[in-house]
N, C-alpha and C. Protein backbone atom coordinates (compact mmCIF):
# COMPACT_ATOMS: atom_id res chain seq x y z
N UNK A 1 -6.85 5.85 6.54
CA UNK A 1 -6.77 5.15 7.80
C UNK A 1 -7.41 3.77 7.66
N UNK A 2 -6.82 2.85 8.08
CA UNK A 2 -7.23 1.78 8.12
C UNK A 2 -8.31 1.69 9.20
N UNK A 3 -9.42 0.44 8.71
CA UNK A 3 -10.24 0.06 9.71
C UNK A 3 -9.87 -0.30 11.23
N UNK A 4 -10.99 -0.01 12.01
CA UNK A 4 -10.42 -0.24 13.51
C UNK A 4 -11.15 -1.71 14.29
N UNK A 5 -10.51 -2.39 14.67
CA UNK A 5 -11.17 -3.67 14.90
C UNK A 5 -10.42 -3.90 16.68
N UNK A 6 -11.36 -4.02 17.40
CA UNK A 6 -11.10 -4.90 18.83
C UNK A 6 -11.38 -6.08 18.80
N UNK A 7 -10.32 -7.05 18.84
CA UNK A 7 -10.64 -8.44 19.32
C UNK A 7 -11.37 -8.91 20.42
N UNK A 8 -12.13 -9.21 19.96
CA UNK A 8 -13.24 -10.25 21.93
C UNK A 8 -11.84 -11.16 22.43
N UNK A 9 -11.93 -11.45 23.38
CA UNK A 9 -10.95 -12.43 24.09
C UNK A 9 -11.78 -13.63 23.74
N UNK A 10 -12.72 -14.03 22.90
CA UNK A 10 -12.37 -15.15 22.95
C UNK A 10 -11.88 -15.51 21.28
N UNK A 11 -11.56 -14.78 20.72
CA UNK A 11 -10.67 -14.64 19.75
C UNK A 11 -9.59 -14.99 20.39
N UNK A 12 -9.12 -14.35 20.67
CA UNK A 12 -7.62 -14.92 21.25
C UNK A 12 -7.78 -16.52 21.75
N UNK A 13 -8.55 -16.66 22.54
CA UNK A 13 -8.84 -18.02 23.50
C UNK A 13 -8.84 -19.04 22.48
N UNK A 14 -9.79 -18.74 21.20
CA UNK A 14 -9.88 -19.58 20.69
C UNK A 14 -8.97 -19.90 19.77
N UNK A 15 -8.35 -19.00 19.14
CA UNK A 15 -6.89 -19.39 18.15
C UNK A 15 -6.11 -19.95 19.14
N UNK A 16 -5.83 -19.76 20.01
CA UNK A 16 -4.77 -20.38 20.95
C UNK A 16 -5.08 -21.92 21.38
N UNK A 17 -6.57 -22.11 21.41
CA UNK A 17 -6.82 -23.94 21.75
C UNK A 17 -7.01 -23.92 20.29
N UNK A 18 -6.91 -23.96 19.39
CA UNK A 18 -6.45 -23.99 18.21
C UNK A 18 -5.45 -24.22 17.34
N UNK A 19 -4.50 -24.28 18.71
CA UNK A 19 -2.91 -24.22 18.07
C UNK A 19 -2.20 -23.11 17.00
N UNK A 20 -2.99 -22.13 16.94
CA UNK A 20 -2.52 -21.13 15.85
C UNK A 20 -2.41 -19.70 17.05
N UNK A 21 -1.53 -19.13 16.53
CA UNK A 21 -0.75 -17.45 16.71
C UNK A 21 -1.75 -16.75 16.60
N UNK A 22 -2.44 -16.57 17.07
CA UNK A 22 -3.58 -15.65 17.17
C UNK A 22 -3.01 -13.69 16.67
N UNK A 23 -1.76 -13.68 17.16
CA UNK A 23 -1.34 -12.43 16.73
C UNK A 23 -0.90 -12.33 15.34
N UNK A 24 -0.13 -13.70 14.96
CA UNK A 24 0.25 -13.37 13.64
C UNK A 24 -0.91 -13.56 12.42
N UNK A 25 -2.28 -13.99 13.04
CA UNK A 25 -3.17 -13.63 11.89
C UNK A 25 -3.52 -12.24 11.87
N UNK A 26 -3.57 -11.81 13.18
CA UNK A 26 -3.89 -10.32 12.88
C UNK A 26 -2.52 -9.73 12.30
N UNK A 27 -1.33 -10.10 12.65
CA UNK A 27 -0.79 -9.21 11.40
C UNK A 27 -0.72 -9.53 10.02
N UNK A 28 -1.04 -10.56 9.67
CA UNK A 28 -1.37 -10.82 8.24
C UNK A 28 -2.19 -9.94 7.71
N UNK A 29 -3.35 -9.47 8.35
CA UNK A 29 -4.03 -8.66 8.00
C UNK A 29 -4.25 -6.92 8.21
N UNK A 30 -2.95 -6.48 9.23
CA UNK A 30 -2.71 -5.04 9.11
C UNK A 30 -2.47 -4.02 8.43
N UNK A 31 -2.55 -4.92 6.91
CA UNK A 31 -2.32 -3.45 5.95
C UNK A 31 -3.74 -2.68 5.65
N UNK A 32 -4.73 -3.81 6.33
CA UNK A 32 -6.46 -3.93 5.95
C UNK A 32 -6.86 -3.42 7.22
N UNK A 33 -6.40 -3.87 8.31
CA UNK A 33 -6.89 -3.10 9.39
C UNK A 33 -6.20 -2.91 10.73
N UNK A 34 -6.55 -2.03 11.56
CA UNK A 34 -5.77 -1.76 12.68
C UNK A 34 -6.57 -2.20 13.68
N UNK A 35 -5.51 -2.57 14.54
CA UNK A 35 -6.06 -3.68 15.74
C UNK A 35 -5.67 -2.93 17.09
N UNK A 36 -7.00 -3.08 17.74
CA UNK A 36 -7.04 -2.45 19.13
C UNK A 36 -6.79 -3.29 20.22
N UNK A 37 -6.57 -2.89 21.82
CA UNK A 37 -7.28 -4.00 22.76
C UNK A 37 -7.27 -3.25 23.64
N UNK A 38 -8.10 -3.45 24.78
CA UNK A 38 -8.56 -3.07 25.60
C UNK A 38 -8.14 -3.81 27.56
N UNK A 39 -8.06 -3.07 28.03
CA UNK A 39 -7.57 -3.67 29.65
C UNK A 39 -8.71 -5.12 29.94
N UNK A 40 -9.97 -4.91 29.51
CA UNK A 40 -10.89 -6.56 29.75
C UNK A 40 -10.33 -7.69 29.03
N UNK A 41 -9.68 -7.25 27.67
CA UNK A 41 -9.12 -8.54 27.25
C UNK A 41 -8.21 -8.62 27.51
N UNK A 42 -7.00 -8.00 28.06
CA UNK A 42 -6.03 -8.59 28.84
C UNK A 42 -6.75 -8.97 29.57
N UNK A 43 -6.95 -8.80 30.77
CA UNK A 43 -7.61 -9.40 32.15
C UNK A 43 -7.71 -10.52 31.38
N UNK A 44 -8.99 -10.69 30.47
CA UNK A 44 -9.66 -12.05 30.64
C UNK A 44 -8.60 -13.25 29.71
N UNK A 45 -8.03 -12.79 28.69
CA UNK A 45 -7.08 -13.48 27.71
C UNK A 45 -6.14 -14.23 28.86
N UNK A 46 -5.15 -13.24 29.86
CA UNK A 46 -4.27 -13.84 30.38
C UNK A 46 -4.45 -14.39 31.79
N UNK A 47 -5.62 -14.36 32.46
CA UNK A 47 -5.75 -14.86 33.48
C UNK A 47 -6.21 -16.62 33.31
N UNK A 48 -6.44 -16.59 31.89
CA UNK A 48 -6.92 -18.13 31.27
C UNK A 48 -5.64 -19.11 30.83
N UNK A 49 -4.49 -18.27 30.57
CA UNK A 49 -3.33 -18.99 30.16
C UNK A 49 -2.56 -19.98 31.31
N UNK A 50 -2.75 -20.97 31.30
CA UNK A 50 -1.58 -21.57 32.46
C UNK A 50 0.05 -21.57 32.73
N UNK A 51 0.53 -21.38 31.74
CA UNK A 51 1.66 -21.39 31.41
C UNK A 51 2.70 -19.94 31.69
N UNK A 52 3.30 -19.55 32.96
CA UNK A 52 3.74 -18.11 33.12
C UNK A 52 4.89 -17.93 31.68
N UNK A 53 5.31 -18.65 30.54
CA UNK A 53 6.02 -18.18 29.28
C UNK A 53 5.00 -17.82 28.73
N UNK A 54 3.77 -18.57 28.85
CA UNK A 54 2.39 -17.83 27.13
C UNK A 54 1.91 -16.89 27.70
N UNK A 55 1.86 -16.78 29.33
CA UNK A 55 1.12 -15.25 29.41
C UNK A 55 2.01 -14.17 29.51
N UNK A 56 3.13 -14.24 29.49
CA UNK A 56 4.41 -13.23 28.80
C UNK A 56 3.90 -12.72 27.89
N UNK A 57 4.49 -13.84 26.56
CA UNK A 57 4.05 -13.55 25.62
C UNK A 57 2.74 -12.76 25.26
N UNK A 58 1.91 -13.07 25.73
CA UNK A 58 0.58 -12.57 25.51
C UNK A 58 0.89 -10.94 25.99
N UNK A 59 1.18 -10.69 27.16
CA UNK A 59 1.44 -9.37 27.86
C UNK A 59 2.11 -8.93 26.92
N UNK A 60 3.99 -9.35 26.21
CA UNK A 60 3.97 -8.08 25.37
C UNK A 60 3.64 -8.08 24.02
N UNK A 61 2.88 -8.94 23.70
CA UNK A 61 1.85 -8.84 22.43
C UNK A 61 1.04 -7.78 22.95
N UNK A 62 0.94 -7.54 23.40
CA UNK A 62 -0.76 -6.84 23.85
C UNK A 62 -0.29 -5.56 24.01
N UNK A 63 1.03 -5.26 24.84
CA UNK A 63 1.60 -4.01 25.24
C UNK A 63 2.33 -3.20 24.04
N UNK A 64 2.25 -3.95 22.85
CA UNK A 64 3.04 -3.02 21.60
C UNK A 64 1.69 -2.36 20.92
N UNK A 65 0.25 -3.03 21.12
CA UNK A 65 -0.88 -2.49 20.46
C UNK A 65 -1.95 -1.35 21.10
N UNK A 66 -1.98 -0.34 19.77
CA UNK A 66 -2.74 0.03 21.11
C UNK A 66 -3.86 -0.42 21.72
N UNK A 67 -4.18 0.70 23.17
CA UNK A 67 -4.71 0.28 24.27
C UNK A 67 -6.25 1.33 24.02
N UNK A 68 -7.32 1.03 24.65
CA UNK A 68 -8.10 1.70 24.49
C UNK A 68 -8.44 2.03 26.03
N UNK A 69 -7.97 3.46 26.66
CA UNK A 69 -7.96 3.27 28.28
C UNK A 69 -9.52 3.54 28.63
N UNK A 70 -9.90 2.38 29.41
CA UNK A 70 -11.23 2.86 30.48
C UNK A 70 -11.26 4.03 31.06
N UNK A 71 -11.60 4.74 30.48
CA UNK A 71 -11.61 5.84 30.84
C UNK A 71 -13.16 6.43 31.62
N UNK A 72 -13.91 7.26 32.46
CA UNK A 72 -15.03 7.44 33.46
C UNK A 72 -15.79 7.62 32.09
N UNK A 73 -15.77 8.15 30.85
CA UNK A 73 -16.92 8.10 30.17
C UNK A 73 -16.94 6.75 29.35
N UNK A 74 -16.04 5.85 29.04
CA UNK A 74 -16.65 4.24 28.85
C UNK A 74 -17.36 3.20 29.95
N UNK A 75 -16.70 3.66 31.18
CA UNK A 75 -17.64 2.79 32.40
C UNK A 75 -19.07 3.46 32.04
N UNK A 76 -19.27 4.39 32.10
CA UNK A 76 -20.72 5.30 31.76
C UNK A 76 -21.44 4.84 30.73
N UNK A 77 -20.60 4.86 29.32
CA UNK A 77 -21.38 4.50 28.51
C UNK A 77 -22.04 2.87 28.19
N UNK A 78 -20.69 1.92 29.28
CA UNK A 78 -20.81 0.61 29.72
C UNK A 78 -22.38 0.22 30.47
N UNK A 79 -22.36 1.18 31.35
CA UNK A 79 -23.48 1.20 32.32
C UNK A 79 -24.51 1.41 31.56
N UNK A 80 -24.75 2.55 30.03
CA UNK A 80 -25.86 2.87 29.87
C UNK A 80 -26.50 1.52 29.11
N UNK A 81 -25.66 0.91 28.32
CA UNK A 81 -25.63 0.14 27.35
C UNK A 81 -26.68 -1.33 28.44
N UNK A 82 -25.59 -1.08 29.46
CA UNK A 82 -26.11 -2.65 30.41
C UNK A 82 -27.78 -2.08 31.03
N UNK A 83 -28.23 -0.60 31.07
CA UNK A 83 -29.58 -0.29 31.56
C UNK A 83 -30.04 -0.41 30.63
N UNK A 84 -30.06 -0.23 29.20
CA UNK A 84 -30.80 -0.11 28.05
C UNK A 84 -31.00 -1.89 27.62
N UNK A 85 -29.94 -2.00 27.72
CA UNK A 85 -29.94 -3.87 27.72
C UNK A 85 -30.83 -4.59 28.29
N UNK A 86 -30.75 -4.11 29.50
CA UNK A 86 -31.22 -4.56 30.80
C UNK A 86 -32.97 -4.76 30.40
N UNK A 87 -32.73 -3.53 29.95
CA UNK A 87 -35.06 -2.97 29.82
C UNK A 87 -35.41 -3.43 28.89
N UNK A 88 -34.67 -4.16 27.77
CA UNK A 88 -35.44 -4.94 26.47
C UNK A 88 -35.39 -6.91 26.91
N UNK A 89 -34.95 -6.69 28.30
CA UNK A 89 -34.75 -8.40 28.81
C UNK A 89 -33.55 -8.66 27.97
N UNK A 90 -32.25 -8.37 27.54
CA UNK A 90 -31.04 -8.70 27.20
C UNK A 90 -29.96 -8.38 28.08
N UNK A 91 -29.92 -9.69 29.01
CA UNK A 91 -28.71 -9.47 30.07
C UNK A 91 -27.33 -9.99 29.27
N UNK A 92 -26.78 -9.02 29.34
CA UNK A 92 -24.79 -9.49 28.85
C UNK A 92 -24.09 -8.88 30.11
N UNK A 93 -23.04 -10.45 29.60
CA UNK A 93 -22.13 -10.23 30.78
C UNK A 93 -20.98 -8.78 31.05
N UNK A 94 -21.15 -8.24 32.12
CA UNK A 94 -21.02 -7.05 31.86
C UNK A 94 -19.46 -6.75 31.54
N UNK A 95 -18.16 -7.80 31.24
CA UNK A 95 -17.14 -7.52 30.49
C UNK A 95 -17.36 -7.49 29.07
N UNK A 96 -18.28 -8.13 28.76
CA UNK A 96 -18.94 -7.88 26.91
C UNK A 96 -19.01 -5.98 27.05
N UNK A 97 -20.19 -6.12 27.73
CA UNK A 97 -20.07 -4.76 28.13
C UNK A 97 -19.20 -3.64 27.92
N UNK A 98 -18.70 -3.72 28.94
CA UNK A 98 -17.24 -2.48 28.71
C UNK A 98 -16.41 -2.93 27.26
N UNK A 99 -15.86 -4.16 26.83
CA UNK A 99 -15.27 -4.48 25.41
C UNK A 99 -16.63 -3.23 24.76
N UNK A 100 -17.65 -3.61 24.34
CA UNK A 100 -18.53 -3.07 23.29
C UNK A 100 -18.03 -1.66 23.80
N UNK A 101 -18.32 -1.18 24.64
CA UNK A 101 -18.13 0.21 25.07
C UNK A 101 -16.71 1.15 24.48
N UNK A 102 -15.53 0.29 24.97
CA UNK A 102 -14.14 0.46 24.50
C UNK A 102 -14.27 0.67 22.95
N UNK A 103 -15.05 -0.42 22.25
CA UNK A 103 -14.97 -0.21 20.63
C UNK A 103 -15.65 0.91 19.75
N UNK A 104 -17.08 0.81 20.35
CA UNK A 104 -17.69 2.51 19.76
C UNK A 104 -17.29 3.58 20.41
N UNK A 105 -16.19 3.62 21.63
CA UNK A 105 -15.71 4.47 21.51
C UNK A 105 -14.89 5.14 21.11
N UNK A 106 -13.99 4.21 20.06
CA UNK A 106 -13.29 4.57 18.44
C UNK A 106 -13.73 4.15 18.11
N UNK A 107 -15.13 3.68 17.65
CA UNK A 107 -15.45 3.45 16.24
C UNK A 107 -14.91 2.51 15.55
N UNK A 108 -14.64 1.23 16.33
CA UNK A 108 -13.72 -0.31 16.05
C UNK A 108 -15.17 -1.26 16.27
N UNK A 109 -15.07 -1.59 15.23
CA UNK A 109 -15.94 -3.30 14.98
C UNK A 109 -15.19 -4.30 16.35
N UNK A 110 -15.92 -5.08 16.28
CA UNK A 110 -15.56 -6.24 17.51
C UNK A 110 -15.13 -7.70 17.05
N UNK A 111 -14.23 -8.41 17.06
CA UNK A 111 -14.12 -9.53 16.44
C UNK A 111 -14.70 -10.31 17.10
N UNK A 112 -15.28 -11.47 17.46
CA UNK A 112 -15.87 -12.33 18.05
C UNK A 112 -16.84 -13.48 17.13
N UNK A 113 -16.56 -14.48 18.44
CA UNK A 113 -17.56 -15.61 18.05
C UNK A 113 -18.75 -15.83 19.07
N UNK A 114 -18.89 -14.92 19.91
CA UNK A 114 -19.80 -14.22 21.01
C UNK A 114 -21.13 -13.52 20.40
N UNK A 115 -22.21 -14.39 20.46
CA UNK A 115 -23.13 -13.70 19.95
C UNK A 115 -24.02 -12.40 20.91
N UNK A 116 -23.27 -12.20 21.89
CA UNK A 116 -23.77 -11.38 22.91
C UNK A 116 -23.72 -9.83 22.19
N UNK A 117 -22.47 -9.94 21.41
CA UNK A 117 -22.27 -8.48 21.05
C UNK A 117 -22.88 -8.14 19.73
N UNK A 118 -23.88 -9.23 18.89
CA UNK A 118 -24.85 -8.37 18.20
C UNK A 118 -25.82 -7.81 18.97
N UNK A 119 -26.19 -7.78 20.00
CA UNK A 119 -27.49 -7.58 20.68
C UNK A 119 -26.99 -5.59 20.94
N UNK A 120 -25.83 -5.48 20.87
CA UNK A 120 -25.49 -3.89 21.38
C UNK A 120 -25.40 -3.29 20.17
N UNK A 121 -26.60 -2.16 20.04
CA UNK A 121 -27.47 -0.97 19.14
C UNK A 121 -25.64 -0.37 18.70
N UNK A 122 -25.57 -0.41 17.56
CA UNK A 122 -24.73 0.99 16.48
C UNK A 122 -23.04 -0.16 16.87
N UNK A 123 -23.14 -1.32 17.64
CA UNK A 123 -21.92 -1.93 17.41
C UNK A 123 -21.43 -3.07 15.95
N UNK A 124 -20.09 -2.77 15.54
CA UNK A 124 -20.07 -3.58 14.52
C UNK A 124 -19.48 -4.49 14.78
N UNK A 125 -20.12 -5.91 14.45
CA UNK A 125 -19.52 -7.00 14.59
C UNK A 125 -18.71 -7.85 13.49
N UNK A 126 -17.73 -8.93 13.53
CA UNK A 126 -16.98 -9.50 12.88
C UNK A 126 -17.33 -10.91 13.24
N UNK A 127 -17.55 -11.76 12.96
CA UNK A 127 -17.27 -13.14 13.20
C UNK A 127 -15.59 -13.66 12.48
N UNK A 128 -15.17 -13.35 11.74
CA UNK A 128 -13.98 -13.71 10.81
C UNK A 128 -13.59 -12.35 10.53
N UNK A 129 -11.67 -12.61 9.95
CA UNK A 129 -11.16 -11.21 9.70
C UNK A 129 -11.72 -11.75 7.68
């Protein structure tokens, strides 16, 4: 089985003011790993796009991969993460949150240029694929 990796939205955000396909690097790299996403990075990926053709696109990019559903025990484990956070003085914004949550709950590293998500205990982070 290949590795499991969730993209942060601002992966996406940022290949895209970038001028580069943000999807076709991740498939350059799918024989190496498998790529998740989660309902926060839609939300946050396509509510940023201006253009109703790129947030198409984006929608069925997103809708052929899988989905990692919010399900009542990731809001939970979202919540515990943001109380445990909370009590060492490390406030994250609580869509970091649920993303981190979505990923250890398969066991998917996080891609990002968000330094919020080293601060969350047993998550693996990526800066680069």
């Amino acid at each position: 089985m290949a590795n499991r990796i969730l993209p942060d939205s601002n992966y996406y955000i940022n290949a895209s003011r970038a001028g580069l396909d943000p999807f076709a690097e991740l498939g350059a790299h799918s024989d190496d790993w498998e790529f998740f996403v989660c309902g926060m990075v839609v939300l946050e990926v396509c509510r940023g796009r201006a253009y109703p053709n790129v947030v198409q696109r984006f929608r069925e990019r997103f809708a052929i991969m899988p989905c990692v559903p919010t399900s009542a025990s990731i809001w939970e484990r979202a919540e515990r993460l943001a109380w445990t956070l909370d009590r060492r003085g490390e406030l994250l914004p609580a869509p970091d949150l649920l993303i981190a949550a979505c990923a250890l709950q398969i066991d998917a590293a996080v891609l990002t240029a968000d330094t919020h998500f080293q601060k969350i205990p047993g998550l693996r982070v990526l800066s680069h694929l």
